[in-house]
Protein backbone atom coordinates (compact mmCIF):
# COMPACT_ATOMS: atom_id res chain seq x y z
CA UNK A 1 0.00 0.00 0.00
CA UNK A 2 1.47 3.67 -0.72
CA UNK A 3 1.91 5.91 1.77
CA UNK A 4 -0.60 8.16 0.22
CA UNK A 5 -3.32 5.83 0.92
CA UNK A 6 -2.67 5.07 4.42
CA UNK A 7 -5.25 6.00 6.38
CA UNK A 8 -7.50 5.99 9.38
CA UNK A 9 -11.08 6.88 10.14
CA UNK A 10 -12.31 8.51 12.95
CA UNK A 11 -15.20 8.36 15.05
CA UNK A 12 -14.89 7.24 18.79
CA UNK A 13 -16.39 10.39 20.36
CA UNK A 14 -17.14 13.98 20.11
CA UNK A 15 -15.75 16.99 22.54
CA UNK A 16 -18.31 19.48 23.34
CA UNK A 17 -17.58 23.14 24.94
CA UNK A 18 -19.67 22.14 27.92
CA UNK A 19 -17.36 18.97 28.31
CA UNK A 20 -14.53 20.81 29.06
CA UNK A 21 -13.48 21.80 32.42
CA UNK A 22 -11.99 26.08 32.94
CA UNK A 23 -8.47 24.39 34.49
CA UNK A 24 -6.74 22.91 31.28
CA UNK A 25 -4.68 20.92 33.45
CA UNK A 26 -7.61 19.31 35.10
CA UNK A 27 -8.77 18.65 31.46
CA UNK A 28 -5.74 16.85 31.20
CA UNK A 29 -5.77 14.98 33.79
CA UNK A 30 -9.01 13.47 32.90
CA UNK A 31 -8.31 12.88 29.23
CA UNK A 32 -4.76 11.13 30.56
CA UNK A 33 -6.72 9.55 33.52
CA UNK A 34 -9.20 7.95 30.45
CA UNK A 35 -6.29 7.45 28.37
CA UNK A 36 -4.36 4.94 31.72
CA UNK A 37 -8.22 3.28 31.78
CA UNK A 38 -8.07 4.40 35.37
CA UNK A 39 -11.52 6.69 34.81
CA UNK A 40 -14.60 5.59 33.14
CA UNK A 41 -15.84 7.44 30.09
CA UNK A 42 -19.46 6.98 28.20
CA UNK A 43 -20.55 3.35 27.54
CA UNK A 44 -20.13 3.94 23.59
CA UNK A 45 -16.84 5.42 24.91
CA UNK A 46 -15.84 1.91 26.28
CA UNK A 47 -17.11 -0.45 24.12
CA UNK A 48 -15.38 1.82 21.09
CA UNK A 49 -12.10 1.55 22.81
CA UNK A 50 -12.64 -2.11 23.63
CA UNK A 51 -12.80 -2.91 20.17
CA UNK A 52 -10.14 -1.01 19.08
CA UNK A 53 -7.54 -2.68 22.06
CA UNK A 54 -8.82 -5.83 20.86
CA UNK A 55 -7.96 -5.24 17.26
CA UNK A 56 -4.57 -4.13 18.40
CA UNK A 57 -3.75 -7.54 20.82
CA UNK A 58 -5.13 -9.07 17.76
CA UNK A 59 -2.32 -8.25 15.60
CA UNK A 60 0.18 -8.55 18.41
CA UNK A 61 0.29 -4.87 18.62
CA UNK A 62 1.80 -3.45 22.29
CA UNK A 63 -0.32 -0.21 23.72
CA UNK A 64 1.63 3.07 23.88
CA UNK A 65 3.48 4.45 26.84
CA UNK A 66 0.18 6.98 27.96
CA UNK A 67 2.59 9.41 29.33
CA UNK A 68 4.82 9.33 26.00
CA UNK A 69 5.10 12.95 24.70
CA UNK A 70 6.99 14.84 22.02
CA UNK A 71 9.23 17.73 23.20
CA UNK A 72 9.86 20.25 20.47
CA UNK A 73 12.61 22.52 21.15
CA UNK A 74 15.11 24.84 19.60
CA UNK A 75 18.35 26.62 20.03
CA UNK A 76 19.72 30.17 20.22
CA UNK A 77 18.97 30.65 16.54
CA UNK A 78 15.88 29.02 16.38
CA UNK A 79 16.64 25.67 15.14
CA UNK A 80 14.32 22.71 15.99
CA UNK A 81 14.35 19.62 16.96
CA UNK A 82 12.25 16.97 18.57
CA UNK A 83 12.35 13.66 20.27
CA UNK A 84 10.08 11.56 22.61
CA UNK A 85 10.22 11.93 26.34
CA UNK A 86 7.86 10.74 29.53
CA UNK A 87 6.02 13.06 31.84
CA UNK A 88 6.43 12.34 35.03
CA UNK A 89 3.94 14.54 36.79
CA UNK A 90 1.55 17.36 36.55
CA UNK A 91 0.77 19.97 38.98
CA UNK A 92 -0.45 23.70 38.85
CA UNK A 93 3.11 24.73 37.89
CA UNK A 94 2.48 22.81 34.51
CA UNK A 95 4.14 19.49 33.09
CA UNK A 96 7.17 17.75 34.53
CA UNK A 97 9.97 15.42 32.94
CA UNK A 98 13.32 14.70 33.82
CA UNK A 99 16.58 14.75 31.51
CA UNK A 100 20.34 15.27 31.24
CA UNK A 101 21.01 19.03 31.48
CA UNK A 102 23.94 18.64 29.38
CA UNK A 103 22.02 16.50 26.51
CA UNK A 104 20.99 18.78 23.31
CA UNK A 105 17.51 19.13 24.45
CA UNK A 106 19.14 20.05 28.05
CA UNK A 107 21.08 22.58 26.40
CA UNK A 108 18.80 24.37 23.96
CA UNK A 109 16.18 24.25 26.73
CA UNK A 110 18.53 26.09 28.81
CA UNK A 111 19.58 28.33 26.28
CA UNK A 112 16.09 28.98 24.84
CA UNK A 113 13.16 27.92 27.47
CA UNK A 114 10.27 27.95 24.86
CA UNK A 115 8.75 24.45 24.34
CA UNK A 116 5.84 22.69 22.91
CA UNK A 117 4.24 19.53 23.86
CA UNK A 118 2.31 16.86 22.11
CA UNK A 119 0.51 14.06 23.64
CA UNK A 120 -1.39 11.49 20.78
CA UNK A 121 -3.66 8.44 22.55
CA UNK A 122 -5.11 6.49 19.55
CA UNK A 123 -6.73 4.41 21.53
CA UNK A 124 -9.18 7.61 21.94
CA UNK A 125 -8.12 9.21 19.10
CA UNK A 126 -6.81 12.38 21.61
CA UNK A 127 -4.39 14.47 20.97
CA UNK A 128 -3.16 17.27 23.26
CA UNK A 129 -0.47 19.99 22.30
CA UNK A 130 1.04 22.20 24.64
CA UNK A 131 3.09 24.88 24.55
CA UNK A 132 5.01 27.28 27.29
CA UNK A 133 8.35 28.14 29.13
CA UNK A 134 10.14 25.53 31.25
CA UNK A 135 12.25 26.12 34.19
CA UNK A 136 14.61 23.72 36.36
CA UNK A 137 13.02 21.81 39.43
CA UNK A 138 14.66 22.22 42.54
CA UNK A 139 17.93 19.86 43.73
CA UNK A 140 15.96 18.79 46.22
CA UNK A 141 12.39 17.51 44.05
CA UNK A 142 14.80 16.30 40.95
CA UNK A 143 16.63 14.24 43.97
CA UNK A 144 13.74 12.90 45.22
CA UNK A 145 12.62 11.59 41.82
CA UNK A 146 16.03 9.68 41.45
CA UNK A 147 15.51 7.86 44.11
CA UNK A 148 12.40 6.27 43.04
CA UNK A 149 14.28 5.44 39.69
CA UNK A 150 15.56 1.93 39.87
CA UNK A 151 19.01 0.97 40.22
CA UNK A 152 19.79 0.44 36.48
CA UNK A 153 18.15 3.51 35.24
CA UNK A 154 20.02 5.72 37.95
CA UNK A 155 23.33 3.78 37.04
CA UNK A 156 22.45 4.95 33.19
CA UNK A 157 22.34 8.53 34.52
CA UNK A 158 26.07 8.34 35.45
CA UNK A 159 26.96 5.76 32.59
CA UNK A 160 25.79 8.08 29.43
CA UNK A 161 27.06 11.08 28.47
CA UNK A 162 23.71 12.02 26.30
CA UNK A 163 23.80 13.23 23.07
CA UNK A 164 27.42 12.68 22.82
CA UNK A 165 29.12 10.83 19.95
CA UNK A 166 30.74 7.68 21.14
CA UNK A 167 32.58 4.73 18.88
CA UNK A 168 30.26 1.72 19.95
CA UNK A 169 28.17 -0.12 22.03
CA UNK A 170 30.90 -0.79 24.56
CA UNK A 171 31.94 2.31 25.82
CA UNK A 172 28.94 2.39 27.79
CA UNK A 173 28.84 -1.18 28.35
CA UNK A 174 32.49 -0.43 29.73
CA UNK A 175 31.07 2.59 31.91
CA UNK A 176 28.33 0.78 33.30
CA UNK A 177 30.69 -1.89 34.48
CA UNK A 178 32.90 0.76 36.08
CA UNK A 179 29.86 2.41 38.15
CA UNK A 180 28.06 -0.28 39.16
CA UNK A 181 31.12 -1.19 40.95
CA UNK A 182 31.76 2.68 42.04
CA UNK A 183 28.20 2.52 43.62
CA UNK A 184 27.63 -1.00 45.39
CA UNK A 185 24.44 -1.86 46.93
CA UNK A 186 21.53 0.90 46.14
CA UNK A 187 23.30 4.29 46.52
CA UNK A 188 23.13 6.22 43.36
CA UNK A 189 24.04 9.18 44.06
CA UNK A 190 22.23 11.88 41.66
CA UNK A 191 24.45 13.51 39.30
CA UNK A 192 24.96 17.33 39.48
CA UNK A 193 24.08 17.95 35.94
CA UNK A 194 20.84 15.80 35.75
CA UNK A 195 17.26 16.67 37.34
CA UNK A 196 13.68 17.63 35.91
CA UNK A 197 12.11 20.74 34.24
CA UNK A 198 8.18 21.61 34.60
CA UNK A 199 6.82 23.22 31.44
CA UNK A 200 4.76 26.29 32.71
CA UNK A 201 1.59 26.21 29.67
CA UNK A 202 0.44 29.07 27.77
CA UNK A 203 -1.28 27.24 25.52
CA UNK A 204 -3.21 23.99 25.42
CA UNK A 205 -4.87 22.60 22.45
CA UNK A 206 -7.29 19.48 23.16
CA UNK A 207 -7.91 18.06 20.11
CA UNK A 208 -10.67 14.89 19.36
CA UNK A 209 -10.72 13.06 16.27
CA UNK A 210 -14.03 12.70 14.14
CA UNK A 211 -15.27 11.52 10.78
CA UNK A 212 -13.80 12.87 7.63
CA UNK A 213 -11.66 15.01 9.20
CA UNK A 214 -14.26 17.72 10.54
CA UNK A 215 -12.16 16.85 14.38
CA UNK A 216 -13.17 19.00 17.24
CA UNK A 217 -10.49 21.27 18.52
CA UNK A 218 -10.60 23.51 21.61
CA UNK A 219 -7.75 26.12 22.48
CA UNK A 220 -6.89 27.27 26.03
CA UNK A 221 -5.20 30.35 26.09
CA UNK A 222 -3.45 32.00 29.06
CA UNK A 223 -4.85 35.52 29.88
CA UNK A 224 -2.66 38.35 32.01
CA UNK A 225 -5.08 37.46 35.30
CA UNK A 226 -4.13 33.66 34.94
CA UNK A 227 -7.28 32.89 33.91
CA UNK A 228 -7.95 30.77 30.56
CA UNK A 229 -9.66 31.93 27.30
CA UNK A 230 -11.08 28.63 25.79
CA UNK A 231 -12.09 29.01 21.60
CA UNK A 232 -12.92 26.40 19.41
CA UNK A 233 -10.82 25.87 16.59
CA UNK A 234 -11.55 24.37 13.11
CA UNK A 235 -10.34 21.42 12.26
């Protein structure tokens, strides 16, 4: 099949103006609450998603990571670039992942805090984009967070230098093998230049699929008084 005729048809649900909630981030913790299966929507809701999890275990498809998102950023001269990160967390200060501060994305977002979000959940044909100004957690919240990491993945902080060209596979099989023996038993210290940023929204697009590509599409907009503006968008 060509590319050009790949495609999907929509129709799981509608969003509504009166469905949406004034917080954004409440909004989104509903739609990512639905999107875990730990909240109930509408019985056609349910069944439609049903069906479409059972098509996917059908084919021997895995479901997506829920918190999976895109982080779009760019350096000093504008430059983009984009990759695929977790959230960890969402609070009234906005949405929070963790990274190496010396990794590209570390770097640009340090040298140009603008970012945009984008969360897709097929299995409810959802899409949320988000876009705002990120800042560094504290020493003290990024530590905590390590701690809950396992072992392995706080041994990977210390073994890779991210976004760094290295000659193969072993140098940071090598690495691993020399910190896992630095840090015996369970203390990982956190390194100094990794922790979290929250992304602080000014904009949040909810976005639901529907037939023939008429979706429904509602923007949040940050006013001066911190309240929200909500518009529909066309599709």
């Amino acid at each position: 099949m060509a590319m050009a005729d790949l495609r999907r048809e929509y129709g799981l649900g509608a969003l509504h103006r009166d469905d949406l909630n004034p917080n954004p981030l409440t909004q989104f913790n509903q739609w990512f609450g639905q999107a875990a299966a730990t909240q109930s929507g509408s019985r056609l809701r349910k069944i439609g998603i049903a069906l479409y999890k059972l098509w996917q275990a059908v084919l021997g498809r895995e479901p997506v990571d829920v918190n999976a998102m895109a982080l779009a950023t760019a350096d000093k001269a504008g430059h983009p670039s984009v990759r695929t990160v977790l959230l960890k967390g969402v609070d009234e200060r906005g949405f929070i992942f963790y990274t190496n501060y010396e990794s590209r994305k570390g770097r640009e977002l340090t040298d140009n805090p603008n970012a945009a979000l984008v969360f897709y959940w097929p299995d409810s044909e959802r899409q949320v984009c988000v876009a705002g100004v990120v800042s560094k957690l504290s020493r003290e919240e990024s530590e905590a967070y390590f701690k809950s990491r396992p072992r392995g993945a706080r041994l990977g902080a210390w073994v890779s230098n991210q976004s760094e060209v290295i000659a193969d596979r072993q140098v940071i099989e090598h690495r691993l093998d020399e910190f896992d023996q630095k840090y015996s038993g369970d203390d990982v210290p956190l390194p100094a230049y990794w922790g979290g940023f929250v992304l602080s929204p000014v904009r949040i697009e909810f976005w639901q699929g529907q037939p023939n590509r008429l979706h429904d599409r509602f923007r949040y907009l940050k006013q001066a008084d911190g309240s929200w503006l909500i518009e529909r968008l066309a599709p």
